[in-house]
Protein backbone atom coordinates (compact mmCIF):
# COMPACT_ATOMS: atom_id res chain seq x y z
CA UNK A 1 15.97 -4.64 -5.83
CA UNK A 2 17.89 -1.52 -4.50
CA UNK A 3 17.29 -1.14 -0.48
CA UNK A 4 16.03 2.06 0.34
CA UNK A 5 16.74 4.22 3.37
CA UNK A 6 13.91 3.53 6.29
CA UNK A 7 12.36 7.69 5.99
CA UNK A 8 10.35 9.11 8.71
CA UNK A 9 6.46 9.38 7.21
CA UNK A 10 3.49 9.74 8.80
CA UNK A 11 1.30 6.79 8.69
CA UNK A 12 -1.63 8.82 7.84
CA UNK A 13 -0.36 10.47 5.07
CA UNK A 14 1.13 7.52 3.63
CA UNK A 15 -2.71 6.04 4.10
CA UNK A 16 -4.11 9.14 1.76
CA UNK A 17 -1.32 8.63 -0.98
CA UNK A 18 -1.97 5.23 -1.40
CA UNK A 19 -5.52 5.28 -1.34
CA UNK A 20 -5.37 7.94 -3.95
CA UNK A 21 -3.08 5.78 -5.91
CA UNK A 22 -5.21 2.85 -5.76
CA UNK A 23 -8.27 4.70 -6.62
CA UNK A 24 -6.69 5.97 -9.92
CA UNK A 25 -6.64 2.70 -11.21
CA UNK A 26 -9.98 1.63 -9.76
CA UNK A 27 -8.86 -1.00 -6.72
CA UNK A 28 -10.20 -0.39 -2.94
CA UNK A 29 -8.84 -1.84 0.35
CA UNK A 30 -11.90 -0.85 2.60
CA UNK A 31 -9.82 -1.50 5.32
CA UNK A 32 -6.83 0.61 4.64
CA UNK A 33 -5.71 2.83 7.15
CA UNK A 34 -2.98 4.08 9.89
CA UNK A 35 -2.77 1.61 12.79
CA UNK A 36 -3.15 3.11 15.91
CA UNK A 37 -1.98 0.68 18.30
CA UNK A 38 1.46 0.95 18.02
CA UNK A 39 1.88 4.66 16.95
CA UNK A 40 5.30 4.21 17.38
CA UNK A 41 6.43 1.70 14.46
CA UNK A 42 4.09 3.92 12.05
CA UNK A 43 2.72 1.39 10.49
CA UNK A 44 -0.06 0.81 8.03
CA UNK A 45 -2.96 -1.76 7.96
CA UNK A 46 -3.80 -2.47 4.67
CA UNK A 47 -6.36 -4.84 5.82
CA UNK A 48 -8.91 -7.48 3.73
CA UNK A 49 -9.29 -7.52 0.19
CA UNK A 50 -11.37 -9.51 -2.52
CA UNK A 51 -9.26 -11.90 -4.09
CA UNK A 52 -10.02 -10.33 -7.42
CA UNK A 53 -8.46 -7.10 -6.20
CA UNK A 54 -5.31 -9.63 -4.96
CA UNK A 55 -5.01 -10.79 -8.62
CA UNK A 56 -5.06 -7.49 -9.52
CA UNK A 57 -2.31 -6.56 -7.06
CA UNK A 58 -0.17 -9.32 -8.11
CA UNK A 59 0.00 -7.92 -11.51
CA UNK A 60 1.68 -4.53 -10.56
CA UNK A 61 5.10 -6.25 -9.29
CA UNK A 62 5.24 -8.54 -12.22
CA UNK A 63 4.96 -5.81 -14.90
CA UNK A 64 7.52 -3.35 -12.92
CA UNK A 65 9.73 -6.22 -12.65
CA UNK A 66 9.83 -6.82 -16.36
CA UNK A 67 10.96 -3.24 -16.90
CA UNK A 68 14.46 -3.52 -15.35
């Protein structure tokens, strides 16, 4: 897998596009969003999920890896 440069986004924005993404294709983390205790390393919590919606997950890398 190709590294990619480390890019200055904002956590919350980052939040919105992926919860859009997700939504498209019908899967929820209800506890995604920015973390606000270290504001600093801009990170993301993409908190709990069912395990169903893990199974689900676990599909996505498997199918993009069979495309390269």
């Amino acid at each position: 897998m190709p590294t990619t440069e480390l890019r200055d986004v904002d956590p919350h924005a980052a939040v919105e596009s992926l919860r859009a993404a997700l939504t498209e294709v019908g899967i929820v983390f209800p506890s995604l969003s920015a973390d606000f205790a270290s504001p600093d390393l801009k990170l993301v919590e993409l908190g709990r999920v069912r395990a169903d919606v893990a199974e689900r997950l676990a599909e996505v890398p498997r199918r993009w890896g069979h495309h390269e």
